[in-house]
N, C-alpha and C. Protein backbone atom coordinates (compact mmCIF):
# COMPACT_ATOMS: atom_id res chain seq x y z
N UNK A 1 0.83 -1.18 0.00
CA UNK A 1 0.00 0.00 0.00
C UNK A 1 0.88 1.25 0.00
N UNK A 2 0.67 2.69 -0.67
CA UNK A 2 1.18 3.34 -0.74
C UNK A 2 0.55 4.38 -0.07
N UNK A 3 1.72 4.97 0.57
CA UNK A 3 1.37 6.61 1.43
C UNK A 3 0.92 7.65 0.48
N UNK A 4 0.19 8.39 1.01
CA UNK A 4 0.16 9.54 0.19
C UNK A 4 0.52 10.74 0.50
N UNK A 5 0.64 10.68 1.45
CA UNK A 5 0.91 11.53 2.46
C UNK A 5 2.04 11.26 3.35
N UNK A 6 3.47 11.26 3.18
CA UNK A 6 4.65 11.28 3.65
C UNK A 6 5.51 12.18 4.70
N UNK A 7 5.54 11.93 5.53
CA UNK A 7 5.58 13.22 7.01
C UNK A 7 7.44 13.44 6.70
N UNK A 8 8.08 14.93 7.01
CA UNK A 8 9.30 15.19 6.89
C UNK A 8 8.99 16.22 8.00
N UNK A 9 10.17 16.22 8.68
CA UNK A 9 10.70 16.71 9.63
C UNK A 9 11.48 18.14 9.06
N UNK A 10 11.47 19.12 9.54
CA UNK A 10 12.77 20.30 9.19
C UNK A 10 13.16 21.28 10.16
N UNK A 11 14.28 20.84 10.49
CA UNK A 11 15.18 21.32 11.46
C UNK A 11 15.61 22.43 11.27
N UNK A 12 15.57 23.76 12.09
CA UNK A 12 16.06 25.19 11.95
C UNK A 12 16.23 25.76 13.11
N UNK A 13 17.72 26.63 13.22
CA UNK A 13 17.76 27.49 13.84
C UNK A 13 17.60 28.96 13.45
N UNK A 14 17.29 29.51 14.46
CA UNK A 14 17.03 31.25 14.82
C UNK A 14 18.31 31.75 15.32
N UNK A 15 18.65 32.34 14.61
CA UNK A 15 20.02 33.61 14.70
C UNK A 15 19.24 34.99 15.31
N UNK A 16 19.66 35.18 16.39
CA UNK A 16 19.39 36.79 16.50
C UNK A 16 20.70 37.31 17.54
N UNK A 17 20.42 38.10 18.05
CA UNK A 17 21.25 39.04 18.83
C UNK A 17 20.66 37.99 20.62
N UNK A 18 19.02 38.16 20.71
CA UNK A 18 18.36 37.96 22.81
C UNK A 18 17.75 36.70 21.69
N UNK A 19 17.63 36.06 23.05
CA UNK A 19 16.90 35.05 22.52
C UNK A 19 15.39 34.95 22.48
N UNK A 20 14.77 34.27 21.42
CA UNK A 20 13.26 34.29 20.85
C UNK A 20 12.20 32.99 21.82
N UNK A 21 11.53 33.53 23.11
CA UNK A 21 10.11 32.70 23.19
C UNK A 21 9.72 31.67 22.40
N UNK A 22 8.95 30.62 22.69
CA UNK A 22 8.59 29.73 22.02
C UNK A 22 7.34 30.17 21.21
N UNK A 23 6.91 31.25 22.57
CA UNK A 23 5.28 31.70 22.30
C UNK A 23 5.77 32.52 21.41
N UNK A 24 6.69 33.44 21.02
CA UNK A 24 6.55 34.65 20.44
C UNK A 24 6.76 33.66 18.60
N UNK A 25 7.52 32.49 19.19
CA UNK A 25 8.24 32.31 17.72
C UNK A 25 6.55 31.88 16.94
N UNK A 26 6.00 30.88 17.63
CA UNK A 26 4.98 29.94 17.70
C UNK A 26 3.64 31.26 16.77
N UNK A 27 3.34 32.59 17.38
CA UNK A 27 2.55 33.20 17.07
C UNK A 27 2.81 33.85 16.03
N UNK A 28 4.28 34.37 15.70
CA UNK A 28 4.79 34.77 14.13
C UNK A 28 4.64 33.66 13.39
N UNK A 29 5.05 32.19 13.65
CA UNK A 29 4.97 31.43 12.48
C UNK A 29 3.78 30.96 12.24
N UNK A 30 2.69 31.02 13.16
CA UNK A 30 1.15 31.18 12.57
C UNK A 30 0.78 32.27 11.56
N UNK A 31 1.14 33.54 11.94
CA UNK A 31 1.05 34.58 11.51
C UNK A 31 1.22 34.71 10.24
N UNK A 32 2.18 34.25 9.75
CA UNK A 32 2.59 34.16 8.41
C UNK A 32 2.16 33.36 7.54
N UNK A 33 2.23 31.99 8.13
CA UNK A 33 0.98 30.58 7.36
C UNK A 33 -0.21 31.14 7.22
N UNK A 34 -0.81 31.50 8.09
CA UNK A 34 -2.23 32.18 8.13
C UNK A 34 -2.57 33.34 7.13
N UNK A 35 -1.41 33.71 6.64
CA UNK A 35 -1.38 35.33 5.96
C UNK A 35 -0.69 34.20 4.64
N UNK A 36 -0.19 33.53 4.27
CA UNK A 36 0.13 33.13 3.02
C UNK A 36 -0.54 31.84 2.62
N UNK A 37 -1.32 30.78 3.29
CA UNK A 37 -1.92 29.81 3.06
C UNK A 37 -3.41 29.89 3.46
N UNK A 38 -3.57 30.59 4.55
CA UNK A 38 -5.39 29.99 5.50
C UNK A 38 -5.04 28.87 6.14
N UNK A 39 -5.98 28.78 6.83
CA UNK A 39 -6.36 27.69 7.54
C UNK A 39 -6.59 26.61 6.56
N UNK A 40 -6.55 26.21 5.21
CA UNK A 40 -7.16 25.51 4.42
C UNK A 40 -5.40 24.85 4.45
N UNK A 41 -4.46 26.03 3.70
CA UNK A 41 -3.66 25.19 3.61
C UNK A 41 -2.53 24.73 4.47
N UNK A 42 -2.68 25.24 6.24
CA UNK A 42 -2.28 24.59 7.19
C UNK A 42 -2.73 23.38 7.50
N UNK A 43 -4.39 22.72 6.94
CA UNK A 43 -4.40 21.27 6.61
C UNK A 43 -4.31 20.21 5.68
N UNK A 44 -4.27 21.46 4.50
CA UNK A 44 -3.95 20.78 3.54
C UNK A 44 -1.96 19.90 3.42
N UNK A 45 -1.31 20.75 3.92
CA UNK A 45 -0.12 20.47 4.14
C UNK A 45 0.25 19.68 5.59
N UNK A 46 -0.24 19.92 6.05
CA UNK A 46 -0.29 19.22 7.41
C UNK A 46 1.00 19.51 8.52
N UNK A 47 1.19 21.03 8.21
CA UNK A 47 2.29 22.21 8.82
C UNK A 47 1.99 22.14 10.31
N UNK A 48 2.98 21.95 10.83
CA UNK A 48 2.45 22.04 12.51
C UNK A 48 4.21 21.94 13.21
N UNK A 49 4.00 22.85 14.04
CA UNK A 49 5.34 22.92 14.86
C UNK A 49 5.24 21.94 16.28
N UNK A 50 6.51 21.23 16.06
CA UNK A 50 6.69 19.90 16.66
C UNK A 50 7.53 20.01 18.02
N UNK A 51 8.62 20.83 18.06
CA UNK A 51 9.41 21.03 19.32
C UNK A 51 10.13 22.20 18.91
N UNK A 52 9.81 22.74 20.06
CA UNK A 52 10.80 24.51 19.83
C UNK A 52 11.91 24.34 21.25
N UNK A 53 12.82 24.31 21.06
CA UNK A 53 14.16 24.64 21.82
C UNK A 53 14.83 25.85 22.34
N UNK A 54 13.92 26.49 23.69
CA UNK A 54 14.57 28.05 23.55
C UNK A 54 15.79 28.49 24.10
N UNK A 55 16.69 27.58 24.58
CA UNK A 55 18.16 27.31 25.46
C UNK A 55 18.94 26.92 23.83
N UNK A 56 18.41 26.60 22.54
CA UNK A 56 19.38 26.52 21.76
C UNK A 56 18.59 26.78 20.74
N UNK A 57 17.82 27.91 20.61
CA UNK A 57 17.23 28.37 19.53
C UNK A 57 16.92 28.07 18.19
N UNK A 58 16.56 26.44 18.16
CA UNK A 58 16.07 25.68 17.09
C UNK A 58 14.86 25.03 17.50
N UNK A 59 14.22 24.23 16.56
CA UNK A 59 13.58 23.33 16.39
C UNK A 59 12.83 22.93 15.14
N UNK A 60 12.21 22.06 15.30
CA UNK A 60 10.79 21.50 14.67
C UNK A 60 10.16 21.26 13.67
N UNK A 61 9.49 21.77 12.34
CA UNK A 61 8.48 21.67 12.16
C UNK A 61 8.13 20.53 11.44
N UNK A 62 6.77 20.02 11.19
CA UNK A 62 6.61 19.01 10.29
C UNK A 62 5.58 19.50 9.51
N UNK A 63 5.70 18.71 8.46
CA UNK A 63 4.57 18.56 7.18
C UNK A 63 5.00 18.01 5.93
N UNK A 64 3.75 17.34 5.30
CA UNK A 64 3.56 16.26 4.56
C UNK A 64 4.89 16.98 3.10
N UNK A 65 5.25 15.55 2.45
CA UNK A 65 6.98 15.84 1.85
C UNK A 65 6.46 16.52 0.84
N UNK A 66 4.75 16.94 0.15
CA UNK A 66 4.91 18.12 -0.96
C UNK A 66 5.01 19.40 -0.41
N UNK A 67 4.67 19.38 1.13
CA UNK A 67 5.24 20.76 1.69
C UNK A 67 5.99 21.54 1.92
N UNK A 68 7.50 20.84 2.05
CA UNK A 68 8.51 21.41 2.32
C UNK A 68 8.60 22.58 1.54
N UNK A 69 8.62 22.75 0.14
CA UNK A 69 9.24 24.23 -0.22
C UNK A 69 8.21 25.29 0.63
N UNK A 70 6.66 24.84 0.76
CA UNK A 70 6.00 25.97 1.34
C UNK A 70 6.61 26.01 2.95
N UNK A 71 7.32 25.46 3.14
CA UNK A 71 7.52 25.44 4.79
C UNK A 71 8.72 26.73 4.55
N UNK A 72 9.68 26.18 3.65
CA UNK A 72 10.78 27.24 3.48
C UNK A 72 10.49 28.83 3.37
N UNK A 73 9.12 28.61 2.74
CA UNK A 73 8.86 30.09 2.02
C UNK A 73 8.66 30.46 3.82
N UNK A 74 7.59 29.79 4.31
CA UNK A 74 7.32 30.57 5.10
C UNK A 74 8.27 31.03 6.49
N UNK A 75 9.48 30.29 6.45
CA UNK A 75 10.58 30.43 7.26
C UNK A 75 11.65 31.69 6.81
N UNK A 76 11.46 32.11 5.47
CA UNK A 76 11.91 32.91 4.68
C UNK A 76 11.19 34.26 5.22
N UNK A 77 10.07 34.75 5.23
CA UNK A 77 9.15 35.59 5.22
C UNK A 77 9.24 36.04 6.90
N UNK A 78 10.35 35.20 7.76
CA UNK A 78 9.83 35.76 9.39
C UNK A 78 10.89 36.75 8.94
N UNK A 79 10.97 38.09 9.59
CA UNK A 79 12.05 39.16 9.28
C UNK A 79 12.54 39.48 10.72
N UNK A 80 11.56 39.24 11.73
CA UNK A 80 11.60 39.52 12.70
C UNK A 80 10.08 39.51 13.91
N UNK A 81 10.95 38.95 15.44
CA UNK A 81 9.74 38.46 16.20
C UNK A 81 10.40 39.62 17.46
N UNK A 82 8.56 39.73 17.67
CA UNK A 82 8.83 41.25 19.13
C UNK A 82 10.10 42.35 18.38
N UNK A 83 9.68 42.88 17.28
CA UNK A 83 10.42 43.39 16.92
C UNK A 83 12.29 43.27 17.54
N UNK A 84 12.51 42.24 16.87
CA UNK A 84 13.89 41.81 16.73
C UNK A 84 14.62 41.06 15.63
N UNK A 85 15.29 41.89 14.73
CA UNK A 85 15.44 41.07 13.74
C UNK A 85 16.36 39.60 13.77
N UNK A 86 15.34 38.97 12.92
CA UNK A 86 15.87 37.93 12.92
C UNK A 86 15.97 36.96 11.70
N UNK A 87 16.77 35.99 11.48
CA UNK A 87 17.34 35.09 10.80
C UNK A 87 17.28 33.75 10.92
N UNK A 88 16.45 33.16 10.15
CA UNK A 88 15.93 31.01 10.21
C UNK A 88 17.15 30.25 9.59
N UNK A 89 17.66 29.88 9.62
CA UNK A 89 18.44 28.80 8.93
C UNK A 89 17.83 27.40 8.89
N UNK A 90 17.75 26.94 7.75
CA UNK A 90 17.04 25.07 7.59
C UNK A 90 18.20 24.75 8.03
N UNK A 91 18.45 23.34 8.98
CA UNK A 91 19.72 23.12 8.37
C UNK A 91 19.43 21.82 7.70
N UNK A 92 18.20 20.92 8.33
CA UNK A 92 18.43 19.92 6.88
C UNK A 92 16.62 19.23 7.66
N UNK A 93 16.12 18.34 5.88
CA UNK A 93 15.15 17.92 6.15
C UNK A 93 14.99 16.54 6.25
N UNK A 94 14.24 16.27 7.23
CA UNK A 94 14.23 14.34 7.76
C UNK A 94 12.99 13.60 7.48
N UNK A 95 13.52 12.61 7.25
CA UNK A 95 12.26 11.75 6.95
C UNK A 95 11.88 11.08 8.78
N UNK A 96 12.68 11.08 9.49
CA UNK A 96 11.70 10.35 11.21
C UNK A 96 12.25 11.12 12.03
N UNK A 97 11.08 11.04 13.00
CA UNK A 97 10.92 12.55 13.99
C UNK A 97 12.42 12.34 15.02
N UNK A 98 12.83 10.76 15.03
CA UNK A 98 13.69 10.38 15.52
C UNK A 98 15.18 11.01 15.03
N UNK A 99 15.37 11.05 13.91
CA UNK A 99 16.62 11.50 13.37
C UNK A 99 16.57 12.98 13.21
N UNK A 100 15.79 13.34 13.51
CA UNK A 100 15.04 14.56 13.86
C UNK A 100 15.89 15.35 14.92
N UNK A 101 15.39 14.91 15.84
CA UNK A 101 15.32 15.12 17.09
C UNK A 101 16.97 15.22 17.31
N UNK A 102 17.68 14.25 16.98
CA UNK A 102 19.19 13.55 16.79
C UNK A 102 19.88 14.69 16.11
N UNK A 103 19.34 15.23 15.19
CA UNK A 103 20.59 16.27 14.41
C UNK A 103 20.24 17.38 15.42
N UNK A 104 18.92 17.91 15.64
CA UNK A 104 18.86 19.21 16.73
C UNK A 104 19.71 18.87 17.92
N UNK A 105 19.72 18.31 18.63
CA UNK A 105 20.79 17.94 19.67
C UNK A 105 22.52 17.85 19.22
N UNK A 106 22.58 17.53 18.17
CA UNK A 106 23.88 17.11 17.67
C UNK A 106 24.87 18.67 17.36
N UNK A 107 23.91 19.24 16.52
CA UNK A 107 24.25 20.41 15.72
C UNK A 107 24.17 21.89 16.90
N UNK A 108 23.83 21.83 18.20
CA UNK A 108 23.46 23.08 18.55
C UNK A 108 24.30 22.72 19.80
């Protein structure tokens, strides 16, 4: 049987100067899905933030593997949270939440 729907993991850190809330990051990156997709295509993609790290300013997100470039766009588009500018870096995308989890710990 074939998936149709294939879950990927994408790992990113936040570059800034103070460090960024989970809540603050959590309500910009709604903010922006919400302002470039709707609610239609936060289920259509199946975009949802998975673990935010605020002692090493990465984490998370998942959604289904035709999502990824829209995940990028919208990681592209944060400029800045609580007015502070800021900077996303991907650093890479996973197929299990496990190896996931493994490079955020590894890399930070």
């Amino acid at each position: 049987m074939i998936k149709l729907f294939r879950k990927r993991y994408i790992i990113f850190q936040i570059i800034s100067k103070k460090k960024i809330s989970h809540h603050d990051f959590l309500q910009k990156f709604e903010e922006i899905l919400s302002y470039l997709y709707g609610i239609r295509g936060k289920i259509k993609y199946g975009i949802e933030l998975v673990e935010f790290n605020e002692e090493k300013q990465g984490g998370i997100i998942s959604c289904y593997h035709k999502a990824v470039p829209y995940v990028r766009i919208i990681l592209l588009f944060i400029f800045s949270i609580e007015e502070e500018k800021v900077l996303i870096n991907v650093v890479k995308v996973t197929g299990t939440l496990k190896r996931a989890r493994q490079i955020l710990e590894k890399l930070f």
